[in-house]
C-alpha atoms as a PDB file:
ATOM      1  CA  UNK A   1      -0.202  11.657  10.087  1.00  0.00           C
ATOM      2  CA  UNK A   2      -2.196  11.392  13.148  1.00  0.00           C
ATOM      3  CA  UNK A   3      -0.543  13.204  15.979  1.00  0.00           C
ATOM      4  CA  UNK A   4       0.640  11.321  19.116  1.00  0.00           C
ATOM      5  CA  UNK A   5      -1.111  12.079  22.464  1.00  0.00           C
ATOM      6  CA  UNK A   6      -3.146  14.672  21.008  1.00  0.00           C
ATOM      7  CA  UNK A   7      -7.182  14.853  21.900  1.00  0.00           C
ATOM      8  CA  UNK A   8      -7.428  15.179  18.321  1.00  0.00           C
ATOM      9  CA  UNK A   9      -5.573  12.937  15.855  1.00  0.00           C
ATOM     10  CA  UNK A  10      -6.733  13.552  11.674  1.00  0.00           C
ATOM     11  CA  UNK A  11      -6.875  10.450   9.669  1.00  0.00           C
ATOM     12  CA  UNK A  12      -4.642  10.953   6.079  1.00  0.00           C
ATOM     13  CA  UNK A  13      -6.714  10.599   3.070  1.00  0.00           C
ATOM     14  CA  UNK A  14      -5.604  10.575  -0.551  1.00  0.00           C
ATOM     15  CA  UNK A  15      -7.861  11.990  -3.382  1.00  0.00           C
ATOM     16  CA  UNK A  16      -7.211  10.771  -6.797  1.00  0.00           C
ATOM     17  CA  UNK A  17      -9.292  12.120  -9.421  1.00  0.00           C
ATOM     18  CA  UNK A  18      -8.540  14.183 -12.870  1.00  0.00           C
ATOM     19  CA  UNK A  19     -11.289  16.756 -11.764  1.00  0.00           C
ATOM     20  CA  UNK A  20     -10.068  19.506  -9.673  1.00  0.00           C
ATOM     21  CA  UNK A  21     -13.307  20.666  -8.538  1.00  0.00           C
ATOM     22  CA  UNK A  22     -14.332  16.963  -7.972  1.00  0.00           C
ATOM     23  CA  UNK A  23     -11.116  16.521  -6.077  1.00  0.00           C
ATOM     24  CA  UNK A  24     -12.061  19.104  -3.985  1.00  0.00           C
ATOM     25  CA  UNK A  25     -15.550  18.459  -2.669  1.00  0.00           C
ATOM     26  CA  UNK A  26     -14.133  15.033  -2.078  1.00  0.00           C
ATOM     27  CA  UNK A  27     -11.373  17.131  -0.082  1.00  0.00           C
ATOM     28  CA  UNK A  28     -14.138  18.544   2.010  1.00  0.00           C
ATOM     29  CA  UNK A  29     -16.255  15.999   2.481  1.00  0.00           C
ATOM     30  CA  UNK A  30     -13.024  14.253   4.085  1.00  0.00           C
ATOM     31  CA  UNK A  31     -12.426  17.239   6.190  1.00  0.00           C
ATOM     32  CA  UNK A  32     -16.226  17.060   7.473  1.00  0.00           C
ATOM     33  CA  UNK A  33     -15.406  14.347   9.637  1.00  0.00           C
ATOM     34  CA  UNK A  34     -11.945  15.893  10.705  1.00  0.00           C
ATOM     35  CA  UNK A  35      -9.563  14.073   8.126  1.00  0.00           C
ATOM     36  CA  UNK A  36      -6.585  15.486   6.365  1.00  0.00           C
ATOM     37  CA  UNK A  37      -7.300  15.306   2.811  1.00  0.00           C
ATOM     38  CA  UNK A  38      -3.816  15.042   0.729  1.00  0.00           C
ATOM     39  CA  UNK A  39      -3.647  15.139  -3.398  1.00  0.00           C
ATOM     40  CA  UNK A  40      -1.210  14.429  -6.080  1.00  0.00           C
ATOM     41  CA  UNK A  41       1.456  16.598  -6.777  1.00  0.00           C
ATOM     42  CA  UNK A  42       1.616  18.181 -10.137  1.00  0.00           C
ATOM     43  CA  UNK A  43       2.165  14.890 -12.732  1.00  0.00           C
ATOM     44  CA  UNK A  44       2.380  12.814  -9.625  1.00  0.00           C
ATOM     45  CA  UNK A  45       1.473   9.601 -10.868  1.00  0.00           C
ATOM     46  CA  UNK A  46      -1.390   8.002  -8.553  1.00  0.00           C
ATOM     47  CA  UNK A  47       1.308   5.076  -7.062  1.00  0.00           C
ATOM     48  CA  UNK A  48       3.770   7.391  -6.096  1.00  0.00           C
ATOM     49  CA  UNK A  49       1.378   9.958  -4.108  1.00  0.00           C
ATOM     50  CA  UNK A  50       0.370   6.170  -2.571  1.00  0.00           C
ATOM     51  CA  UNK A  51       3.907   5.935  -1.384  1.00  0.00           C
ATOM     52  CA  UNK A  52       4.171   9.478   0.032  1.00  0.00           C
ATOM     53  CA  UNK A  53       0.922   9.680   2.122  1.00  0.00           C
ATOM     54  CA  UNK A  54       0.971   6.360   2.870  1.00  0.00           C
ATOM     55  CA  UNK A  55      -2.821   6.999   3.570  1.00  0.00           C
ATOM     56  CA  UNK A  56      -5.455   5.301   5.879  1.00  0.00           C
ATOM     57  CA  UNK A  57      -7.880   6.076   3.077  1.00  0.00           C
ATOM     58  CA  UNK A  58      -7.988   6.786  -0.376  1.00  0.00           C
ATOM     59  CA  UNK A  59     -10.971   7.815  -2.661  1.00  0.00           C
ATOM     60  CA  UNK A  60     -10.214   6.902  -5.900  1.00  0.00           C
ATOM     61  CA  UNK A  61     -12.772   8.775  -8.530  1.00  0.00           C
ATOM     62  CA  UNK A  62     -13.285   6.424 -11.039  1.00  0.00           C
ATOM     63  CA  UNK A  63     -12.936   9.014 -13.801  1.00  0.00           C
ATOM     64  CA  UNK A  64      -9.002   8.258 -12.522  1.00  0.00           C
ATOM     65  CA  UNK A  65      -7.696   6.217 -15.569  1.00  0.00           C
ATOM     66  CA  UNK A  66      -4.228   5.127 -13.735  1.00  0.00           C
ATOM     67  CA  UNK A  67      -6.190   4.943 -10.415  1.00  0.00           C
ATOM     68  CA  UNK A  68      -9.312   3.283 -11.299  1.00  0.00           C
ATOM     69  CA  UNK A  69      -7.900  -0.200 -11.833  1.00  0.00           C
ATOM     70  CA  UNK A  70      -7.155  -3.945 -10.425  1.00  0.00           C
ATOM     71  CA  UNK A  71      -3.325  -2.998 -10.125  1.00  0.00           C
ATOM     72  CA  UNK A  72      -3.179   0.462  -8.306  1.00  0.00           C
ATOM     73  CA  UNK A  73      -6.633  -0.612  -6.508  1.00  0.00           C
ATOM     74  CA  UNK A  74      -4.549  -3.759  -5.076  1.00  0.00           C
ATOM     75  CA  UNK A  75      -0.903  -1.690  -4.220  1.00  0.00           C
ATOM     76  CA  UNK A  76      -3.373   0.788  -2.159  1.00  0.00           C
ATOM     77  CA  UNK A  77      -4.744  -2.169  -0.186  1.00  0.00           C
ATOM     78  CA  UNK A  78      -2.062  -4.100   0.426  1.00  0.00           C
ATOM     79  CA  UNK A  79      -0.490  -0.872   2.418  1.00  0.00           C
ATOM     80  CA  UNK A  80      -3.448  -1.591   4.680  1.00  0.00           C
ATOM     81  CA  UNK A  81      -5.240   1.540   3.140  1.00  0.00           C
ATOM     82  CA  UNK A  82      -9.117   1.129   2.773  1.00  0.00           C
ATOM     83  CA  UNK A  83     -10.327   2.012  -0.429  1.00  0.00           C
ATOM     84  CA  UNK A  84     -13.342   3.881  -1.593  1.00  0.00           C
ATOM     85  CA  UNK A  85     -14.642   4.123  -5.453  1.00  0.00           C
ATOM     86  CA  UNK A  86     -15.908   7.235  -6.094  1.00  0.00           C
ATOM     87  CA  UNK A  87     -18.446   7.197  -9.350  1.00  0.00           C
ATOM     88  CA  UNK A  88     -19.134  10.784 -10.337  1.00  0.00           C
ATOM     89  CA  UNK A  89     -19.353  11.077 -14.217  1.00  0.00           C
ATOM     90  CA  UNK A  90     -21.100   7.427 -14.487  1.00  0.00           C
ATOM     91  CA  UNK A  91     -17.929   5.398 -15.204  1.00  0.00           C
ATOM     92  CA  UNK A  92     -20.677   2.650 -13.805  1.00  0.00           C
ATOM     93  CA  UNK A  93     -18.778  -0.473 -15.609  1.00  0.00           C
ATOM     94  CA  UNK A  94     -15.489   0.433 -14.494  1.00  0.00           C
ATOM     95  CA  UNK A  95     -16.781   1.309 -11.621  1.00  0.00           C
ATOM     96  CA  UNK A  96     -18.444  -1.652 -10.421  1.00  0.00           C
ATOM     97  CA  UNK A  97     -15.996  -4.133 -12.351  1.00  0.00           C
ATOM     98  CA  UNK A  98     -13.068  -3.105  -9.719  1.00  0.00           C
ATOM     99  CA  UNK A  99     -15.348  -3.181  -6.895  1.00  0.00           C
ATOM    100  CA  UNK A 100     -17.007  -6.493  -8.046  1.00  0.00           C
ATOM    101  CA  UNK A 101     -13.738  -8.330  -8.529  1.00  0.00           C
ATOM    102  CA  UNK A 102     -11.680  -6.707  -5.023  1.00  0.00           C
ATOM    103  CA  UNK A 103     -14.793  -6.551  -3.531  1.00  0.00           C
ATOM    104  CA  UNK A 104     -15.114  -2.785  -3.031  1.00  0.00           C
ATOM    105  CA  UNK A 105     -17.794  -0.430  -2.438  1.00  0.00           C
ATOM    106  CA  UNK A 106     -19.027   2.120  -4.999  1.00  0.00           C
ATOM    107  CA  UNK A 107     -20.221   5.531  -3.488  1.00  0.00           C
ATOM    108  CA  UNK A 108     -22.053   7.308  -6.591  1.00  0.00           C
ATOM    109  CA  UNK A 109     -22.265  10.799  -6.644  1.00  0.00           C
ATOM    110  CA  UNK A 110     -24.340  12.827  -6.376  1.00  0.00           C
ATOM    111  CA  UNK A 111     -26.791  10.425  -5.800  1.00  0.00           C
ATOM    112  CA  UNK A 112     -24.745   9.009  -2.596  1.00  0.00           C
ATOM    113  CA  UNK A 113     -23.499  11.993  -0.951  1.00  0.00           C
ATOM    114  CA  UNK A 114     -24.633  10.648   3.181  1.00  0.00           C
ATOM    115  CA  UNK A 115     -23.347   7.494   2.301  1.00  0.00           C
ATOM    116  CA  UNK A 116     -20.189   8.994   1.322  1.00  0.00           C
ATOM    117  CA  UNK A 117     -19.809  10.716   4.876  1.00  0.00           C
ATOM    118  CA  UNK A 118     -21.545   7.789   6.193  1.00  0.00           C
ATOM    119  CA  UNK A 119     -18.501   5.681   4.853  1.00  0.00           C
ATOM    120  CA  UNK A 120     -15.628   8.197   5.908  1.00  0.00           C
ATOM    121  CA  UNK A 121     -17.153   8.613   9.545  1.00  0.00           C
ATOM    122  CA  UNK A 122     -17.645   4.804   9.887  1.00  0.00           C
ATOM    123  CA  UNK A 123     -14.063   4.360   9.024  1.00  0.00           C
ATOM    124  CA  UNK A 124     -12.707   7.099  11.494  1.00  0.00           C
ATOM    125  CA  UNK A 125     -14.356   5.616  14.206  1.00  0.00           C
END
């Protein structure tokens, strides 16, 4: 959580994805533009980590089967989180049906990587 009256505050931003070393260039990328990147626990499920963070921001990979979808998509933005789709392994369909119908953005990687700090730095500002 951002600290109070501090020069710097971090932004909290949850990575979901099944790929540990996806999850953690995501997890740098974030810390790029000075937020605090936070991940499941072990067999976390992806609503529960949700309810722990209580994120400003969560990048859901779309490789994510519990994550990816209409239901945990929704939860995360009703807390007021903003949501980002990450597509790394071409999961294009899935992808792009969740954005299409919540009307989401799809970063694709590695094809997007600026746009992906483009996104988090636009949303920390």
């Amino acid at each position: 959580m951002p600290v109070q009256g501090s020069a710097l505050s971090r932004r909290d931003v949850l990575i979901l994805s099944p790929d540990p070393l996806a999850a953690a260039l995501l997890g740098a990328a974030s810390e790029v533009v000075d937020d605090q990147p936070h991940f499941p626990e072990s067999s976390e499920a992806a609503r529960d980590a949700l309810r722990r963070v209580r994120p400003a921001m969560v990048l859901v990979d779309c490789a994510h089967e519990e994550a990816c979808t209409d239901e945990f998509v929704g939860l995360a933005l009703m807390t007021g989180a903003r949501v980002l789709l990450i597509d790394a392994k071409q999961h294009g369909e899935r992808a792009a049906s969740v954005a299409r119908r919540l009307g989401l953005e799809v970063v694709r990687l590695p094809d997007d990587n600026e746009l992906l700090l483009g996104r988090l730095r636009d949303d920390a500002s």
